[in-house]
N, C-alpha and C. Protein backbone atom coordinates (compact mmCIF):
# COMPACT_ATOMS: atom_id res chain seq x y z
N UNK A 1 -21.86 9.98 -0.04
CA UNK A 1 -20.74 9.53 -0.86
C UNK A 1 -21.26 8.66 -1.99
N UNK A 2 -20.65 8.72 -3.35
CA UNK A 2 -21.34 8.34 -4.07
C UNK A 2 -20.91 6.79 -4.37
N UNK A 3 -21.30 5.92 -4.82
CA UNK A 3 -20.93 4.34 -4.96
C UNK A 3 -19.57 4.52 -6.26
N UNK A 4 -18.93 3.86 -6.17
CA UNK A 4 -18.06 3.75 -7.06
C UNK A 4 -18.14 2.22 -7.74
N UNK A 5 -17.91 2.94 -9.33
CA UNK A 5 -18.32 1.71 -10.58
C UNK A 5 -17.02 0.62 -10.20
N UNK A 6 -17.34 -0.83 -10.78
CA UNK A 6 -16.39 -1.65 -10.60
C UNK A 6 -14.73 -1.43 -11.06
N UNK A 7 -15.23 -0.54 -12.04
CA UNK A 7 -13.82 -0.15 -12.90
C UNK A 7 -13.13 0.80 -12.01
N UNK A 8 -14.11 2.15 -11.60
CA UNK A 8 -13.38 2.71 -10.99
C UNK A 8 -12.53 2.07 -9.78
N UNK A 9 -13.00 0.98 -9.27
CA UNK A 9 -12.32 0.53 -8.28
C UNK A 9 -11.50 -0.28 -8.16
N UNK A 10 -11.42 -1.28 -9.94
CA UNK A 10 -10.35 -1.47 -10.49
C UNK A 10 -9.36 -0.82 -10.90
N UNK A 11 -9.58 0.47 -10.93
CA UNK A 11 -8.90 0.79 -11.63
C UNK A 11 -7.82 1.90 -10.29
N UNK A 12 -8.60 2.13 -9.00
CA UNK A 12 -8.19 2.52 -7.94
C UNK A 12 -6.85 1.62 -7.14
N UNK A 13 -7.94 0.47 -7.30
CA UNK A 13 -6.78 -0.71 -6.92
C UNK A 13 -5.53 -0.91 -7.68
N UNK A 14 -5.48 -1.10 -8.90
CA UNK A 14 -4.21 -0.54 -9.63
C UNK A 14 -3.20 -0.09 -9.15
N UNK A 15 -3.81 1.57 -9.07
CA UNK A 15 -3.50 2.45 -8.66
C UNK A 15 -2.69 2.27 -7.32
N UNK A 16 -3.29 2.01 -6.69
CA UNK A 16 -2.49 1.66 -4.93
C UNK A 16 -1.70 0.40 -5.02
N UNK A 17 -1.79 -0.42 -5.57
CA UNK A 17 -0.49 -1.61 -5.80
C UNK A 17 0.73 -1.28 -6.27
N UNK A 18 0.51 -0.01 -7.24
CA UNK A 18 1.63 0.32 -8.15
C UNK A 18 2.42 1.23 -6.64
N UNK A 19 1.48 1.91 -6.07
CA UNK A 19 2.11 2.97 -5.40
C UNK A 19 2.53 2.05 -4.16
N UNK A 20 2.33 1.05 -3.93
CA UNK A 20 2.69 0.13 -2.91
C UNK A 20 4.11 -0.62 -3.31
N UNK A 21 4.06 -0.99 -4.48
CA UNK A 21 5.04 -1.20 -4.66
C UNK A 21 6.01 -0.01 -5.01
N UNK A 22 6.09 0.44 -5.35
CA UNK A 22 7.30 1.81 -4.58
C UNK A 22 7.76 2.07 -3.10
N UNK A 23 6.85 2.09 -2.71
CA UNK A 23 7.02 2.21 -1.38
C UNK A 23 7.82 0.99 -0.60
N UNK A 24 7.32 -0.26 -0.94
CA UNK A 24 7.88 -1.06 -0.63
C UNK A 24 9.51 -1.45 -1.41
N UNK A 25 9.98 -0.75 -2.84
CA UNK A 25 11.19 -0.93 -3.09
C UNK A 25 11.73 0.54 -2.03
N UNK A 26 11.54 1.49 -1.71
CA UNK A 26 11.80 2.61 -1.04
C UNK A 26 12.44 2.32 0.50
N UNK A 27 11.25 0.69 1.04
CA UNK A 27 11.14 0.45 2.40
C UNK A 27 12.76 -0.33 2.28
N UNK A 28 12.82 -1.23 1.33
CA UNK A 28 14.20 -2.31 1.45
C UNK A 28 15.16 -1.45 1.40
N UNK A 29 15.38 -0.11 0.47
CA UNK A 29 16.54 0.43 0.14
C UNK A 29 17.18 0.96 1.56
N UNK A 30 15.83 1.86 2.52
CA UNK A 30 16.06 1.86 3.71
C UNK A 30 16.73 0.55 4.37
N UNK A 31 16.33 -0.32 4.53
CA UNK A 31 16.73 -1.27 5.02
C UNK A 31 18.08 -1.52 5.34
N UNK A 32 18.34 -1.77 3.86
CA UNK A 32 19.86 -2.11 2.85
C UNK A 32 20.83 -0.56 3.90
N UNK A 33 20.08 0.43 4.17
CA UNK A 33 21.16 1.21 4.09
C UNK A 33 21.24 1.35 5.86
N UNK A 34 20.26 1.07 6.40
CA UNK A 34 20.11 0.72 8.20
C UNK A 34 21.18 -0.50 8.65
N UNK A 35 21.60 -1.45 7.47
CA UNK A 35 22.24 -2.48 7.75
C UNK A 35 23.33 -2.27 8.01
N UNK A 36 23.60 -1.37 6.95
CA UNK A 36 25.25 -0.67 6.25
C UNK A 36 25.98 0.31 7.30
N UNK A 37 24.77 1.65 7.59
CA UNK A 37 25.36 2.50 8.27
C UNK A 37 23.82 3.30 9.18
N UNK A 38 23.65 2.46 9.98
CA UNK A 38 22.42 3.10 10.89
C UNK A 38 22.39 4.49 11.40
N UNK A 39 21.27 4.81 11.56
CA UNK A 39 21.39 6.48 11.83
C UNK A 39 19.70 6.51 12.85
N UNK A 40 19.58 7.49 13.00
CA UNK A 40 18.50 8.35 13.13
C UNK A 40 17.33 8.73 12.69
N UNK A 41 18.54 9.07 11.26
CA UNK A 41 16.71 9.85 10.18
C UNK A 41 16.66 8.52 9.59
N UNK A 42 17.59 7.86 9.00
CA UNK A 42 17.00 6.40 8.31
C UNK A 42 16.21 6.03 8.59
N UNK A 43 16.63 5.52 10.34
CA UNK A 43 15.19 5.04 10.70
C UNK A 43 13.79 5.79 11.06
N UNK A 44 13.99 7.11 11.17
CA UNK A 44 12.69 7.54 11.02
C UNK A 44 12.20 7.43 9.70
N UNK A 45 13.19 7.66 8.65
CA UNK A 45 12.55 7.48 7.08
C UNK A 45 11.65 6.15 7.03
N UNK A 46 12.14 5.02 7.66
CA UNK A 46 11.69 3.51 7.54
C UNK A 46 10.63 3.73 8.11
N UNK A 47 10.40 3.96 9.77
CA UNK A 47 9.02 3.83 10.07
C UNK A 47 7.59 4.77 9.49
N UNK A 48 8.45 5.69 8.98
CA UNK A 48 7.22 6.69 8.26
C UNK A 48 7.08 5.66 6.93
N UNK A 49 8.25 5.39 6.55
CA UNK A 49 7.61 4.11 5.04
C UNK A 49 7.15 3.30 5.33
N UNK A 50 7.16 2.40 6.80
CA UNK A 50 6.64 1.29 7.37
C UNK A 50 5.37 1.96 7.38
N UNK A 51 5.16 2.91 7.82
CA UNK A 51 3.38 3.34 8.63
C UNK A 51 2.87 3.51 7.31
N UNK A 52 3.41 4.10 6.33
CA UNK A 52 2.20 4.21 4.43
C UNK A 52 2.31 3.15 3.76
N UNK A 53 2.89 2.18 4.16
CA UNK A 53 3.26 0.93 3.67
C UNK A 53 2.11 0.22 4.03
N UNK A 54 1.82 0.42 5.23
CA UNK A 54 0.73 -0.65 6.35
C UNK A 54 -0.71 0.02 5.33
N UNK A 55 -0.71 1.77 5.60
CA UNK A 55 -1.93 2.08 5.06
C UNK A 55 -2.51 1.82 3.94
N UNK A 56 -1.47 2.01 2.89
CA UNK A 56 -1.74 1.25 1.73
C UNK A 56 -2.06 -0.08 1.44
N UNK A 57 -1.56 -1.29 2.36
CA UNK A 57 -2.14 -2.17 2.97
C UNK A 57 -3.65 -2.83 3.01
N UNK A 58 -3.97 -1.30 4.10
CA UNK A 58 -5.36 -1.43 4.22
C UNK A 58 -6.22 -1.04 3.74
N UNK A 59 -6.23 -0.18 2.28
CA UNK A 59 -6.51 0.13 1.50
C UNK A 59 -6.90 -0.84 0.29
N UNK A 60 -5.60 -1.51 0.20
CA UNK A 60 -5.63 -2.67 -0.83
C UNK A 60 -6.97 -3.37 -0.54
N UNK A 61 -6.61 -3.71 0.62
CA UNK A 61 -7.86 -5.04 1.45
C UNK A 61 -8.97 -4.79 1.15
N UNK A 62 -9.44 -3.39 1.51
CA UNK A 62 -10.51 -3.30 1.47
C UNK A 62 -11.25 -2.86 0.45
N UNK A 63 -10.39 -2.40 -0.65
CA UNK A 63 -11.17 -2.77 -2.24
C UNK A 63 -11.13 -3.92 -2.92
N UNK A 64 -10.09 -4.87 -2.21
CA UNK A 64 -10.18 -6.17 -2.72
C UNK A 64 -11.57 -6.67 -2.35
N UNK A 65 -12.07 -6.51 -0.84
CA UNK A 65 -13.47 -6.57 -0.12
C UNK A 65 -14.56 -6.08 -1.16
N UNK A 66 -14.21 -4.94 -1.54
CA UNK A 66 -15.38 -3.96 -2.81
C UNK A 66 -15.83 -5.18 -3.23
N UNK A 67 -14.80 -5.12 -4.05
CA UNK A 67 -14.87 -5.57 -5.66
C UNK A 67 -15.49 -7.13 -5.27
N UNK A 68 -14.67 -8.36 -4.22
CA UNK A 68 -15.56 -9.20 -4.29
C UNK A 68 -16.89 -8.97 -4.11
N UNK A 69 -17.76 -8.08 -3.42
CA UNK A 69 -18.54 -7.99 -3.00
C UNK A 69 -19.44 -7.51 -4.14
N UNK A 70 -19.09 -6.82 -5.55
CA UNK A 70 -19.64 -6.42 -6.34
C UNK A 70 -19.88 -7.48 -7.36
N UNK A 71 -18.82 -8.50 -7.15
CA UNK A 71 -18.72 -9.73 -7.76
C UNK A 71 -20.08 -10.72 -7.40
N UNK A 72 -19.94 -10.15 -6.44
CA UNK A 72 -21.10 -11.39 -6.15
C UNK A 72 -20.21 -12.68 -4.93
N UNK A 73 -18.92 -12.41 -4.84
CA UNK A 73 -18.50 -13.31 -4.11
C UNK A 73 -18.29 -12.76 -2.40
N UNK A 74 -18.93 -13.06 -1.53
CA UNK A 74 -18.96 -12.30 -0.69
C UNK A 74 -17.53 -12.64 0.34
N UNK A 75 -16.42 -12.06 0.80
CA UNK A 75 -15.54 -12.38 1.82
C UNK A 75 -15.55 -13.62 2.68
């Protein structure tokens, strides 16, 4: 696997915040609507947004990890 440049991984990270935050306005709307009128698929919709929510998560973290580490600042 090949090393990825700082940018690219700035620019990855970006990338997954933006898509995190969707997900996470996606996760409340669920929410908002579990409050209102609970169901079934809602809540399966929520925990499948809960579970890419988490992954993206751990994704974040661990290019945040990269990048300090390319920095020179180690975790």
């Amino acid at each position: 696997m090949e090393e990825q440049s700082q940018e690219e991984l700035e620019a990855l990270l970006e990338t997954l915040e933006a898509e995190e935050r969707e997900i996470s306005s996606l996760r409340r709307k669920l929410h908002d609507r579990l409050a209102s009128f609970p169901n079934e698929v809602t809540q399966q919709q929520e925990r499948e947004t809960s579970a890419k929510r988490r992954e993206l998560h751990a994704q974040i973290d661990d290019l945040r990890i990269k990048l300090r580490q390319l920095q020179g600042r180690e975790p």
